[in-house]
C-alpha atoms as a PDB file:
ATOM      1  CA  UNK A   1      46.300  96.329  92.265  1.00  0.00           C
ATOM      2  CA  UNK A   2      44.059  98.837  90.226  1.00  0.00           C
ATOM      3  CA  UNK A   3      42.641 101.067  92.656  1.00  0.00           C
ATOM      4  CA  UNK A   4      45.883 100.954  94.954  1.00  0.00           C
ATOM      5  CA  UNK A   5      48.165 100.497  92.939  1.00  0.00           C
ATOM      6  CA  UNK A   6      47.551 101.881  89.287  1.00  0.00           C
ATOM      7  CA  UNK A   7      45.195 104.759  89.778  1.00  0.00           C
ATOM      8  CA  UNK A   8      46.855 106.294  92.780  1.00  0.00           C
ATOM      9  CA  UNK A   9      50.547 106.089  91.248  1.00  0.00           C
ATOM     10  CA  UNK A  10      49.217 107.155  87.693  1.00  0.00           C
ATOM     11  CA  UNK A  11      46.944 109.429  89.463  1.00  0.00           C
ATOM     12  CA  UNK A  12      49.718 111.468  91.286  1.00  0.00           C
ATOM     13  CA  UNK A  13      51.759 111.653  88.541  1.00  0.00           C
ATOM     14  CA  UNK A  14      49.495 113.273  86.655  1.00  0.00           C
ATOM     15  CA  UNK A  15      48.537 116.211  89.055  1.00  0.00           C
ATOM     16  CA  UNK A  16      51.119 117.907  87.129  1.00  0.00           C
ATOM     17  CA  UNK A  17      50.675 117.359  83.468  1.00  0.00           C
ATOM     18  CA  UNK A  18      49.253 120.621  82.724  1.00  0.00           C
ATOM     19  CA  UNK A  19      52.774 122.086  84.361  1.00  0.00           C
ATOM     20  CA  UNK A  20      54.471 119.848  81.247  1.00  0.00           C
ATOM     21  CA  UNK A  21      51.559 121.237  79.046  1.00  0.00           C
ATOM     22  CA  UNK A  22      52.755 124.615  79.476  1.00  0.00           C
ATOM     23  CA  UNK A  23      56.368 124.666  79.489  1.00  0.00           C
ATOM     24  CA  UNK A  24      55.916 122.492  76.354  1.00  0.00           C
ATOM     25  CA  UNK A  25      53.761 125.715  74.873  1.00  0.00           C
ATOM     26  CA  UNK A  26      56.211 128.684  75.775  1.00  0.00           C
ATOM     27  CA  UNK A  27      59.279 126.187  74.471  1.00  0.00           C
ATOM     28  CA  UNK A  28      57.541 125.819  71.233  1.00  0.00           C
ATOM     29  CA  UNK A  29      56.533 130.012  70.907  1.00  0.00           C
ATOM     30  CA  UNK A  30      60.267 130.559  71.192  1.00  0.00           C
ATOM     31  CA  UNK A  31      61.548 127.684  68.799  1.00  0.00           C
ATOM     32  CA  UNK A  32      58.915 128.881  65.915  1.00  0.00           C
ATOM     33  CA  UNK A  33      59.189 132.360  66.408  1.00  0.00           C
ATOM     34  CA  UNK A  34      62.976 132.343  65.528  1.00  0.00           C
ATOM     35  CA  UNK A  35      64.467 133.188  68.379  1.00  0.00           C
ATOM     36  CA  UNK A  36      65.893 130.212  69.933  1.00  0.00           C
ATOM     37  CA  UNK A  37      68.958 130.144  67.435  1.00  0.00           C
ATOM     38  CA  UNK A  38      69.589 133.815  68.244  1.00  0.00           C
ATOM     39  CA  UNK A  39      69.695 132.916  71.456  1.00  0.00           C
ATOM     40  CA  UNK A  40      72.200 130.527  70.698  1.00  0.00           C
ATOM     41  CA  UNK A  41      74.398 132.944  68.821  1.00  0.00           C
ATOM     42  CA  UNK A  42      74.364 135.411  71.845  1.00  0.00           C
ATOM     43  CA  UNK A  43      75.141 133.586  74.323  1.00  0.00           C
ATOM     44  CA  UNK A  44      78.379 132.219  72.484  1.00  0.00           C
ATOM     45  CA  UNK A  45      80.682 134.643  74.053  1.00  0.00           C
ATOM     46  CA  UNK A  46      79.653 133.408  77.604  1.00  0.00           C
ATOM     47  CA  UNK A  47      79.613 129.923  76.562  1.00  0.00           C
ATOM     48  CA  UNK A  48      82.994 130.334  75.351  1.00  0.00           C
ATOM     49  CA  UNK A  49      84.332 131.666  79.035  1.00  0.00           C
ATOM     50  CA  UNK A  50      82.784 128.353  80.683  1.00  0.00           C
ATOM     51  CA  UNK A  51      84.725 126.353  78.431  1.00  0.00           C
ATOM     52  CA  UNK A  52      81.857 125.584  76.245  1.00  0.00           C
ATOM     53  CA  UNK A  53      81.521 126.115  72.209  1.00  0.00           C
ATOM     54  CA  UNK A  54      78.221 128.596  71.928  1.00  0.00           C
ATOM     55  CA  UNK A  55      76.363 125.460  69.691  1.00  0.00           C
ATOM     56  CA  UNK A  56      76.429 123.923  73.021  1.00  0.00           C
ATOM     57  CA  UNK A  57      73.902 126.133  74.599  1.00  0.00           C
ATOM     58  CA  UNK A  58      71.428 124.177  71.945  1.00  0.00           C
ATOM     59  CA  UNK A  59      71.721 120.657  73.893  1.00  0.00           C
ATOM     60  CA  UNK A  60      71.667 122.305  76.611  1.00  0.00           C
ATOM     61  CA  UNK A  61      68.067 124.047  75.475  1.00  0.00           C
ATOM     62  CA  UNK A  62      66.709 121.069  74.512  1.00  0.00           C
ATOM     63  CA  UNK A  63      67.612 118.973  77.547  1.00  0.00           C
ATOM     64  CA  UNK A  64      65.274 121.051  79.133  1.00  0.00           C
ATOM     65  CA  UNK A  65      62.797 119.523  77.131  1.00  0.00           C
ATOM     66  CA  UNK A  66      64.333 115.580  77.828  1.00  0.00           C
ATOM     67  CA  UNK A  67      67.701 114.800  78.643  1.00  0.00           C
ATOM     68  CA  UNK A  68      67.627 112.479  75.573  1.00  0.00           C
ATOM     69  CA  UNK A  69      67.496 115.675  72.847  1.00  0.00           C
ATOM     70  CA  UNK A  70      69.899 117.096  74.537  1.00  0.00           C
ATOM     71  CA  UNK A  71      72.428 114.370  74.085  1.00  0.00           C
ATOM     72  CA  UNK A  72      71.065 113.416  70.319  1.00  0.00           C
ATOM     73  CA  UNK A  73      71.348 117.086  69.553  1.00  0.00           C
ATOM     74  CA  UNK A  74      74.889 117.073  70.697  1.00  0.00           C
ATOM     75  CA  UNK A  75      75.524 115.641  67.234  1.00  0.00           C
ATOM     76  CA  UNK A  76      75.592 118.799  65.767  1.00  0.00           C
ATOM     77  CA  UNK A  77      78.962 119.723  67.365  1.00  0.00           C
ATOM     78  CA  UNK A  78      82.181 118.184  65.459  1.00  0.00           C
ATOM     79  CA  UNK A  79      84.922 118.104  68.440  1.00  0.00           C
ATOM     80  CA  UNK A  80      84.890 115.133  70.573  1.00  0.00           C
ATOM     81  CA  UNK A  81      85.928 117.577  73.225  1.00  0.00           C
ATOM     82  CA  UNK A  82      82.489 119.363  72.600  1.00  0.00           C
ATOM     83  CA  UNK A  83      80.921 116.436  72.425  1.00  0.00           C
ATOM     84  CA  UNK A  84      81.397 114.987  75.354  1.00  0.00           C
ATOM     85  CA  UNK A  85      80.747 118.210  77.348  1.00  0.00           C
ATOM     86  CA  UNK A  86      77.226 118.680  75.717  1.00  0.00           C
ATOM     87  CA  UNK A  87      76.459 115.357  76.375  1.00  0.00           C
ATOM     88  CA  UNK A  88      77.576 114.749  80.331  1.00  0.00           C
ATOM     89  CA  UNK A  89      76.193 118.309  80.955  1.00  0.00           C
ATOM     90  CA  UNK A  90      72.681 117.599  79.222  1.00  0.00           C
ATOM     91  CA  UNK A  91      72.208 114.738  81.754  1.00  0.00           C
ATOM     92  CA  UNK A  92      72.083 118.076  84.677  1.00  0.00           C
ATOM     93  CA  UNK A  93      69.511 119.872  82.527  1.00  0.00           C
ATOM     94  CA  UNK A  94      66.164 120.060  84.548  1.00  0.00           C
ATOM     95  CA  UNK A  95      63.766 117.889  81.989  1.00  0.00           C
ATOM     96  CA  UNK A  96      60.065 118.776  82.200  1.00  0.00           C
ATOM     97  CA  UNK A  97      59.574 115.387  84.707  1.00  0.00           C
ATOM     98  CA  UNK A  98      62.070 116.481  87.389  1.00  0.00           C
ATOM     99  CA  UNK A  99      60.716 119.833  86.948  1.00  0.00           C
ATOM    100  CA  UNK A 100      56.997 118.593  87.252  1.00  0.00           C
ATOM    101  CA  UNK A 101      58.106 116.753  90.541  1.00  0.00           C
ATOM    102  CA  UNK A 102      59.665 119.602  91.736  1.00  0.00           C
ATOM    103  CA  UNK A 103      57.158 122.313  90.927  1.00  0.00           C
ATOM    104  CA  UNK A 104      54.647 119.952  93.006  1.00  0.00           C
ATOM    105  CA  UNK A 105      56.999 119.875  96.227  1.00  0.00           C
ATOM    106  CA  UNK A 106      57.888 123.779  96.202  1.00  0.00           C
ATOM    107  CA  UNK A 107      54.460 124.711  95.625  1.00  0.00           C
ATOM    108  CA  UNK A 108      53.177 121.976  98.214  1.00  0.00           C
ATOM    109  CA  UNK A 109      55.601 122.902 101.532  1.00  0.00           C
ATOM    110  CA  UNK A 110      56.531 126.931 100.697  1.00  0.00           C
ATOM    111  CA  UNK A 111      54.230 130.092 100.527  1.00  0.00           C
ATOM    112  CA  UNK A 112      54.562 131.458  96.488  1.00  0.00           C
ATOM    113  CA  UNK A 113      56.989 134.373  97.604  1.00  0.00           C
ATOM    114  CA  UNK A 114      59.754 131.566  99.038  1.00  0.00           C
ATOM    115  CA  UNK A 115      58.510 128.654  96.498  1.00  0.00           C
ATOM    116  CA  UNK A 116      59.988 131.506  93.827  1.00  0.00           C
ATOM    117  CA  UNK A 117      63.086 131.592  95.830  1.00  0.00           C
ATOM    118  CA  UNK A 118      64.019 128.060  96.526  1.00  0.00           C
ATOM    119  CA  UNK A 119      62.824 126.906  92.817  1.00  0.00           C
ATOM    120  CA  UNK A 120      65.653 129.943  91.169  1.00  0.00           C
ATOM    121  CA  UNK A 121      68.036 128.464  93.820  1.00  0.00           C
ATOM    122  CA  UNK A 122      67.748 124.694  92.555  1.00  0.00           C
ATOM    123  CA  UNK A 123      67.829 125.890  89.267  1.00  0.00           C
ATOM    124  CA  UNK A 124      71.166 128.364  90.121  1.00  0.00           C
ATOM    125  CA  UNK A 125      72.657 125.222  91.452  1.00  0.00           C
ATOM    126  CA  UNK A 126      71.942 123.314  88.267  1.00  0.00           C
ATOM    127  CA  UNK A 127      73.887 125.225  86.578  1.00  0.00           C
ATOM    128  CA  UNK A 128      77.080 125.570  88.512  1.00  0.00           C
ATOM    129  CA  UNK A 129      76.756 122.092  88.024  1.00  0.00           C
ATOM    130  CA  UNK A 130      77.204 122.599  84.873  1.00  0.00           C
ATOM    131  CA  UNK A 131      79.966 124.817  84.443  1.00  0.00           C
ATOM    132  CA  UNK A 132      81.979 122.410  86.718  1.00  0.00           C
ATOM    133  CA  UNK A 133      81.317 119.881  84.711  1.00  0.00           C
ATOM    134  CA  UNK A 134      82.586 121.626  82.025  1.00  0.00           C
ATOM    135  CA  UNK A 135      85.684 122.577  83.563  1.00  0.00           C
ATOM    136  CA  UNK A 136      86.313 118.966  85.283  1.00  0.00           C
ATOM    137  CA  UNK A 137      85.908 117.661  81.389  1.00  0.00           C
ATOM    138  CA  UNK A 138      88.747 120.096  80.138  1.00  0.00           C
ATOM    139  CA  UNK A 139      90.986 118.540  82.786  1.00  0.00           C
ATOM    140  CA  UNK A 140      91.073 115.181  81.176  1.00  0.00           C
ATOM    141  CA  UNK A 141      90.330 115.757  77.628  1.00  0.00           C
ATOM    142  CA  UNK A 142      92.003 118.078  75.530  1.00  0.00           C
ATOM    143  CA  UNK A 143      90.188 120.713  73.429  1.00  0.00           C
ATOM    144  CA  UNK A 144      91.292 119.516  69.405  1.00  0.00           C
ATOM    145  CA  UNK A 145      91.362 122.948  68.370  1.00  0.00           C
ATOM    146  CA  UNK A 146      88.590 125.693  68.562  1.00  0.00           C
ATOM    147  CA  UNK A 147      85.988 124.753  66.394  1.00  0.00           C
ATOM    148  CA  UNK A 148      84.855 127.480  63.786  1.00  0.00           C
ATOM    149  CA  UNK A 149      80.983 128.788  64.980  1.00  0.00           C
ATOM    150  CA  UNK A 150      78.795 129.343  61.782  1.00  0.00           C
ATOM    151  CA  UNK A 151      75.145 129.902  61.764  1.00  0.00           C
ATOM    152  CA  UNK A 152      72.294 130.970  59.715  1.00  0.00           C
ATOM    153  CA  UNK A 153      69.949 133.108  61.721  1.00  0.00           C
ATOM    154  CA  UNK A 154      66.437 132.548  60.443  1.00  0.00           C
ATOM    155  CA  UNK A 155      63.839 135.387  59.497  1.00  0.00           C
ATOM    156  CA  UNK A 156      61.561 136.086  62.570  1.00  0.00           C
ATOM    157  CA  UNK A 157      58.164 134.682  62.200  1.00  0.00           C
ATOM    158  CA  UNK A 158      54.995 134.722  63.550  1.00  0.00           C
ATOM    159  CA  UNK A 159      54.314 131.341  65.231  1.00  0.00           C
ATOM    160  CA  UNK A 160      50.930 129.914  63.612  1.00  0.00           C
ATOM    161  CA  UNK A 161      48.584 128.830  66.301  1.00  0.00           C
ATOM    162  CA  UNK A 162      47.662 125.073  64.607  1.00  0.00           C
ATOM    163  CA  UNK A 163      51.455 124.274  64.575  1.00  0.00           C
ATOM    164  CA  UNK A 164      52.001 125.535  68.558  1.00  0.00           C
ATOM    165  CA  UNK A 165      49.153 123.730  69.439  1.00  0.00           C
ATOM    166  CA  UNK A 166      50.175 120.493  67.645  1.00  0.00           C
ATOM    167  CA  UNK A 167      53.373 120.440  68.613  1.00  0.00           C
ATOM    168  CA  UNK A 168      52.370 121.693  72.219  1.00  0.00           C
ATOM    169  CA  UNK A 169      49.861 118.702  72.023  1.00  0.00           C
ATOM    170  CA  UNK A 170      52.053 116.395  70.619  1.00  0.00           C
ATOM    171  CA  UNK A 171      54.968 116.511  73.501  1.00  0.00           C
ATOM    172  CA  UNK A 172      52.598 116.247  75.910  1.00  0.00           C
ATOM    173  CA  UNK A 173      51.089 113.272  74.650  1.00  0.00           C
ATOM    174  CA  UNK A 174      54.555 112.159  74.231  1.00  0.00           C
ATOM    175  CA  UNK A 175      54.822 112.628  78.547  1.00  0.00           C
ATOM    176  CA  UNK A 176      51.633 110.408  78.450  1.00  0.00           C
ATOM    177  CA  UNK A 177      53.026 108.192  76.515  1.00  0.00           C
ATOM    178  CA  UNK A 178      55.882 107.820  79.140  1.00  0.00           C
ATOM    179  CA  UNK A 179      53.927 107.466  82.118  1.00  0.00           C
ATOM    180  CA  UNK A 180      51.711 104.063  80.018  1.00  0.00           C
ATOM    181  CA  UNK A 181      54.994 102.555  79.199  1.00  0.00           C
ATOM    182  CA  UNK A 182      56.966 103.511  82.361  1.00  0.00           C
ATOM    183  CA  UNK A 183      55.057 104.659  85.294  1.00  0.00           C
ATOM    184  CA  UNK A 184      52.586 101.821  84.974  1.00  0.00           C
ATOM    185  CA  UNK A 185      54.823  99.531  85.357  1.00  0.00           C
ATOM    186  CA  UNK A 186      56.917 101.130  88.024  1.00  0.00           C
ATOM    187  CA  UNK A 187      53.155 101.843  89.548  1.00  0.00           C
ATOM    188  CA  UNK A 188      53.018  97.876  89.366  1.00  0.00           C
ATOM    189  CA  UNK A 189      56.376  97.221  90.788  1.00  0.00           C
ATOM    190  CA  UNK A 190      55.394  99.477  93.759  1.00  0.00           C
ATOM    191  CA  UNK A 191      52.217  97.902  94.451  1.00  0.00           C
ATOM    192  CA  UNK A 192      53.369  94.227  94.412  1.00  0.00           C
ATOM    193  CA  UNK A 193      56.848  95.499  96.839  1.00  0.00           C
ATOM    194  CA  UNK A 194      54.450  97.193  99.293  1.00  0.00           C
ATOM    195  CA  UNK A 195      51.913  94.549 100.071  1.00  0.00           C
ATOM    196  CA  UNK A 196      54.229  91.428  99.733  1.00  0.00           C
ATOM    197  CA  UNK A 197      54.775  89.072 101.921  1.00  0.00           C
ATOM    198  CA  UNK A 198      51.347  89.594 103.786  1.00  0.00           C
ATOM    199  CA  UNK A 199      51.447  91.114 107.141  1.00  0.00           C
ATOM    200  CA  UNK A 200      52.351  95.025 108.194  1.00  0.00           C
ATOM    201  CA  UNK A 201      53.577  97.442 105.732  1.00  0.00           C
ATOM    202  CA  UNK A 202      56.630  97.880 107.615  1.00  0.00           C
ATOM    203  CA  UNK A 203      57.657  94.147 107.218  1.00  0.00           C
ATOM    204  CA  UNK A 204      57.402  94.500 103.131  1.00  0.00           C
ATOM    205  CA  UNK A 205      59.917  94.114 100.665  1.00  0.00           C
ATOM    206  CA  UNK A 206      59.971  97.476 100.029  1.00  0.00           C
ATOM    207  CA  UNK A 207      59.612  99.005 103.594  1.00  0.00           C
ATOM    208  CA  UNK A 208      62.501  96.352 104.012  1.00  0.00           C
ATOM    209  CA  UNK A 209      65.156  97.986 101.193  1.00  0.00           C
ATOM    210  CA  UNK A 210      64.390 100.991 102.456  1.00  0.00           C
ATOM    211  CA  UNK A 211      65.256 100.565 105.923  1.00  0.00           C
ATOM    212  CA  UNK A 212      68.423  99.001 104.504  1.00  0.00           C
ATOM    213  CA  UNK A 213      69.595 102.209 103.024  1.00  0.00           C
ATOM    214  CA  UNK A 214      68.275 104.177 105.455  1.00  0.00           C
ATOM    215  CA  UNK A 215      71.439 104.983 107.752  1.00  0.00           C
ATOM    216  CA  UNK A 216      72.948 106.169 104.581  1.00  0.00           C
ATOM    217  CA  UNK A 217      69.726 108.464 104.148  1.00  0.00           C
ATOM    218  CA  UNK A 218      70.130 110.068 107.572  1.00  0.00           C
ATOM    219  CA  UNK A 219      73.282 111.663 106.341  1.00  0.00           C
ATOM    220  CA  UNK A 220      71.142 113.635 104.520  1.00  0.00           C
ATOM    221  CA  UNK A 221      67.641 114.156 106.787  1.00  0.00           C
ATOM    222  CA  UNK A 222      65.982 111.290 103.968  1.00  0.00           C
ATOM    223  CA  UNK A 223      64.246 108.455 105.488  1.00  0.00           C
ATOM    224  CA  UNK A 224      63.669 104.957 103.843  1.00  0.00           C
ATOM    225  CA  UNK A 225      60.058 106.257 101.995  1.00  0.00           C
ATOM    226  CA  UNK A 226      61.805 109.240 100.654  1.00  0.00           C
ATOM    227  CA  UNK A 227      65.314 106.930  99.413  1.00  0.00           C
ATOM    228  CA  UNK A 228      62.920 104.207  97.587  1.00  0.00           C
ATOM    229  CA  UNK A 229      61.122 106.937  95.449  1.00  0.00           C
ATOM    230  CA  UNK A 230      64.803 108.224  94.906  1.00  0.00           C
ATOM    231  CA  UNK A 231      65.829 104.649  93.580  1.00  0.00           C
ATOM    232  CA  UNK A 232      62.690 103.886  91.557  1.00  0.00           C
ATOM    233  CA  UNK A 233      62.996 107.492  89.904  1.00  0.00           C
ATOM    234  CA  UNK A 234      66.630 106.077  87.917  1.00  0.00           C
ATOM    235  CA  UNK A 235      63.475 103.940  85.752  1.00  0.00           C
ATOM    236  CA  UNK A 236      62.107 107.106  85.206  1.00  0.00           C
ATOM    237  CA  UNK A 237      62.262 110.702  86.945  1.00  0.00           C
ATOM    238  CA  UNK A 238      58.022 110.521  86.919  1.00  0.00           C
ATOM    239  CA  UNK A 239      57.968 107.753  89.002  1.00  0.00           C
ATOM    240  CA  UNK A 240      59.604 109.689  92.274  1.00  0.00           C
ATOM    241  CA  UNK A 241      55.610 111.182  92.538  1.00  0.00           C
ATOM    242  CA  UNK A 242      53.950 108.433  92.271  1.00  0.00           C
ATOM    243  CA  UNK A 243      56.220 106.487  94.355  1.00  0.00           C
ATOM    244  CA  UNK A 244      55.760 108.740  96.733  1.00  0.00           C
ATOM    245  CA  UNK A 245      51.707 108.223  96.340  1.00  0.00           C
ATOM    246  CA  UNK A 246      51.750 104.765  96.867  1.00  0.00           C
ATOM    247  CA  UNK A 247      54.285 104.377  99.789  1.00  0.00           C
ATOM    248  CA  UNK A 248      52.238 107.054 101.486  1.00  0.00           C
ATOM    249  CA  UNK A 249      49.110 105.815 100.693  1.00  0.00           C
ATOM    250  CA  UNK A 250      47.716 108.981  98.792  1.00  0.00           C
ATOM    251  CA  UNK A 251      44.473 108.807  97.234  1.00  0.00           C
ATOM    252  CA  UNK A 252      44.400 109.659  93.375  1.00  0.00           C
ATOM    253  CA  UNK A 253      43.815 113.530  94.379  1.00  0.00           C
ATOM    254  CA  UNK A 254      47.690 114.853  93.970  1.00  0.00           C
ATOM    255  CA  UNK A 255      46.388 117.837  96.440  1.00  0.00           C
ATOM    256  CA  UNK A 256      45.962 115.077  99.114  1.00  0.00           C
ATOM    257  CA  UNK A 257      49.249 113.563  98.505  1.00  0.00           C
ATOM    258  CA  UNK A 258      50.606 117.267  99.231  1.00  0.00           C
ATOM    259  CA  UNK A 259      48.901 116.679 102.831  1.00  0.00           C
ATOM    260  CA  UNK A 260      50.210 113.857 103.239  1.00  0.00           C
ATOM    261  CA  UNK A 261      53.816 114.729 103.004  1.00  0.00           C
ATOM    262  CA  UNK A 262      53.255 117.830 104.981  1.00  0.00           C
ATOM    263  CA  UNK A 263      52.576 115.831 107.781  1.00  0.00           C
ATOM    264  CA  UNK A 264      55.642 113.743 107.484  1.00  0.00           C
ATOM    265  CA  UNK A 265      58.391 115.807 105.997  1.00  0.00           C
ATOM    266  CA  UNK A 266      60.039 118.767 107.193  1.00  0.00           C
ATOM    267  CA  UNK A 267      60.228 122.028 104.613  1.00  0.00           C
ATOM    268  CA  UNK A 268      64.433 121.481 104.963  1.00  0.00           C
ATOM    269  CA  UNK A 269      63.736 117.347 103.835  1.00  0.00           C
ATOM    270  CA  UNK A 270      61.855 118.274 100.886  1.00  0.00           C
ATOM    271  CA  UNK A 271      64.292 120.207 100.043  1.00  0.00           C
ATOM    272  CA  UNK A 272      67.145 118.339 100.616  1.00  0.00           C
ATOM    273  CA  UNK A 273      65.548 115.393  99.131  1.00  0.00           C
ATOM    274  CA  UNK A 274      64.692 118.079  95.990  1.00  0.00           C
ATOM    275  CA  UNK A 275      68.349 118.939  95.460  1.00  0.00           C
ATOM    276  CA  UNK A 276      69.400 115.243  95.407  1.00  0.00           C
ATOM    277  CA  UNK A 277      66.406 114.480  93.275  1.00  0.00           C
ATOM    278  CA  UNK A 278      67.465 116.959  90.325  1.00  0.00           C
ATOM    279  CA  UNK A 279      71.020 115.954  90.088  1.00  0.00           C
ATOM    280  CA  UNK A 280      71.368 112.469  91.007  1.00  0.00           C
ATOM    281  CA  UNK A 281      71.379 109.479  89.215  1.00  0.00           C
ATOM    282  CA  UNK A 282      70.395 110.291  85.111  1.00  0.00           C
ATOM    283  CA  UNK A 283      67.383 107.826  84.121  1.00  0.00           C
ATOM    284  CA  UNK A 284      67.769 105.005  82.144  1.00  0.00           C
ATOM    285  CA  UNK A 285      66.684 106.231  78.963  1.00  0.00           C
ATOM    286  CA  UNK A 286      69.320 109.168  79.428  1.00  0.00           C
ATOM    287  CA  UNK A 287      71.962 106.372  80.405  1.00  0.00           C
ATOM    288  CA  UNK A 288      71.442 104.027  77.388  1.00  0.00           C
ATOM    289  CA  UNK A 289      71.524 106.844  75.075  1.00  0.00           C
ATOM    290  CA  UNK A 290      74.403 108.174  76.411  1.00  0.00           C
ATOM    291  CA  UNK A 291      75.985 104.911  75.536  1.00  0.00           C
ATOM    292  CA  UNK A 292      74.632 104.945  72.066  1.00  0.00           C
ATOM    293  CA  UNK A 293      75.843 108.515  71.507  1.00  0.00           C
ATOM    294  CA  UNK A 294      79.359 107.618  72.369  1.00  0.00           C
ATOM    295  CA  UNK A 295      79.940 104.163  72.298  1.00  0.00           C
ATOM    296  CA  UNK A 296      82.078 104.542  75.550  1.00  0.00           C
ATOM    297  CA  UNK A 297      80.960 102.939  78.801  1.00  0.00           C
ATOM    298  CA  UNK A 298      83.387 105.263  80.485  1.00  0.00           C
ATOM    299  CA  UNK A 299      81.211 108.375  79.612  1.00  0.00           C
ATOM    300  CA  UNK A 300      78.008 106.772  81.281  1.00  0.00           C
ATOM    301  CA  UNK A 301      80.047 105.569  84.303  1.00  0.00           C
ATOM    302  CA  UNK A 302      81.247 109.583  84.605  1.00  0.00           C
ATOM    303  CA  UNK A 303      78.089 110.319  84.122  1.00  0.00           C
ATOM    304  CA  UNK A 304      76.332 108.646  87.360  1.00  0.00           C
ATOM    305  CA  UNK A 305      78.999 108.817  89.538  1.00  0.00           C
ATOM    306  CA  UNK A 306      79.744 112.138  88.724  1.00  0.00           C
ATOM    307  CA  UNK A 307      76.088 112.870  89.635  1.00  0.00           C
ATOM    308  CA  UNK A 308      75.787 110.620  92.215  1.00  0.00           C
ATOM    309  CA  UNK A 309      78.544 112.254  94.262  1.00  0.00           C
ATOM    310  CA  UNK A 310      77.335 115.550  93.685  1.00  0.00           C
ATOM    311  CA  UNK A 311      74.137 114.707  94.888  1.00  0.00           C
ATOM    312  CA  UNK A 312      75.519 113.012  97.708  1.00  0.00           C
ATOM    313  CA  UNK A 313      77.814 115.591  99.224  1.00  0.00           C
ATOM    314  CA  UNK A 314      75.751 118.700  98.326  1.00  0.00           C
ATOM    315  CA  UNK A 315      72.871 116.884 100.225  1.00  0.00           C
ATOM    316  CA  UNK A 316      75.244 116.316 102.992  1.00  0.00           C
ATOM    317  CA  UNK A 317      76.005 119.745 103.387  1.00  0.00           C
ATOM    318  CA  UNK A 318      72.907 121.493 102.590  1.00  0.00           C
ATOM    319  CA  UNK A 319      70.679 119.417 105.628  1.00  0.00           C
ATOM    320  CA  UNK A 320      73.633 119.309 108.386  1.00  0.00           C
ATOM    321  CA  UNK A 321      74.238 123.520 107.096  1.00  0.00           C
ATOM    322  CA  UNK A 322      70.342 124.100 107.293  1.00  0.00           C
ATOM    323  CA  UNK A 323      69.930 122.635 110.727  1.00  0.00           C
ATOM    324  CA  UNK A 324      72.399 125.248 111.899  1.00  0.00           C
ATOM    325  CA  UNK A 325      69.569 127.614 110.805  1.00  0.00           C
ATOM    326  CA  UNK A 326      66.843 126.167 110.682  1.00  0.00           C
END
């Protein structure tokens, strides 16, 4: 359970903490120096022709950082048609875990030129996600009235290097924090799913749920290793990795989980199975606070199945298209 079990799932995840580490740095150099609420105030005139009140672009900023912030800071918008735009369309915002997980895949099965490629392109769909969402939203709820943008732009500053590196430090210890409470567990979960009831792996409870779903999966190229990680991400978007580690049998080294998958999945499956993975299902955490935020279990049932189908059908037709090709 340990070796197996905790060190290889904990051990995978964490091949790309320094990728968290560093997005976490550059996201705090923009915040201190200023800049991030002129950002907001440019982009207001765009934001306004996708149907979206320029404060939004703020939740959407810091959804990028967890898909929680973005819906908390959705508070700071006073329309409820606002509102609930900020906070379904935060859920789509790459957070630092899917990007981690997805970082590790496109570097792992394409050469830097394409990896560059293929990461703007899941990134470029992410946000036509968004701006359908936006629209769909404005079908169904009207807008009460255009609410009045008024900001106070800061003096540019020069960031001081003791608060980047605390708060730099202090989010990333935050993502540790995650993977004790979350990934462990999940790690645990794994474990105890893969090597119960005794006998071969492919006769385990988990080999077994997989195999279940699996006709479903082969709509879109995924087989039953590749849906379980899927389904134990919704705990937590971390745990897809190290999911993956332990159903593969990776050692701790992420670089020999990359191997590992290279020998079993196609470059058009991982990134299939990448397109699903950033827009499907929100986590948990994202789900419950969603609730909390609105007090509506209508928005959080919008909110997966409006993901959930996306993922879905754009799976669909990005495998069955890329066979044509490919």
């Amino acid at each position: 359970l340990l070796v197996d079990g905790i060190i290889k799932g904990v051990g995978a995840t964490m091949g790309f903490l320094p990728q968290m580490a560093v997005f976490f740095l550059f996201y705090t150099l923009i915040q201190d120096s200023g800049y991030l609420v002129r950002v907001v105030f440019l982009v207001d005139r765009v934001m306004s022709a996708l149907g979206m009140n320029g404060k939004t672009f703020l939740p959407l900023v810091l959804g990028c950082s967890c898909n929680v912030n973005g819906i908390l800071a959705s508070r700071i918008l006073s329309s409820r048609y606002d509102r609930t735009v900020a906070i379904l369309v935060s859920s789509y915002a790459p957070c630092p875990a899917r990007l981690g997980v997805m970082v590790f895949l496109v570097s792992a099965f394409f050469p830097s030129t394409l990896a560059t490629v293929v990461m703007l392109s899941l990134l470029g769909i992410s946000l036509c996600l968004m701006v359908l969402v936006a629209f769909v939203v404005s079908l169904f709820i009207p807008r009460d009235g255009e609410s009045s943008f008024l900001m106070e732009l800061p003096p540019y500053q020069k960031p001081k290097f003791q608060s980047l590196a605390t708060s730099t430090g202090w989010m990333t210890l935050n993502f540790v924090h995650r993977i004790r409470n979350v990934i462990i567990a999940a790690s645990v979960v794994m474990w105890c799913l893969s090597n119960f009831p005794e006998g071969p792996f492919d006769q385990s409870y988990i080999a077994r749920i997989g195999q279940v779903l699996e006709p479903v999966g082969r709509l879109l190229g995924l087989n039953w290793q590749l849906i379980v990680a899927l389904l134990l991400g919704i705990a937590a978007k971390e745990s897809a990795l190290s999911s993956l580690g332990i159903i593969y049998h990776a050692a701790q080294d992420s670089g020999n989980l990359a191997d590992i998958l290279l020998r079993n999945i196609s470059p058009l499956t991982a990134f299939t199975f990448l397109l699903v993975y950033m827009i499907y299902t929100p986590c948990v955490t994202t789900l419950v606070t969603m609730y909390q935020e609105t007090k509506d279990w209508r928005i959080v049932f919008y909110g997966i199945a409006g993901s959930f189908l996306s993922a879905l059908l754009l799976g669909i037709l990005v495998y069955n298209l890329g066979q044509m090709f490919f």
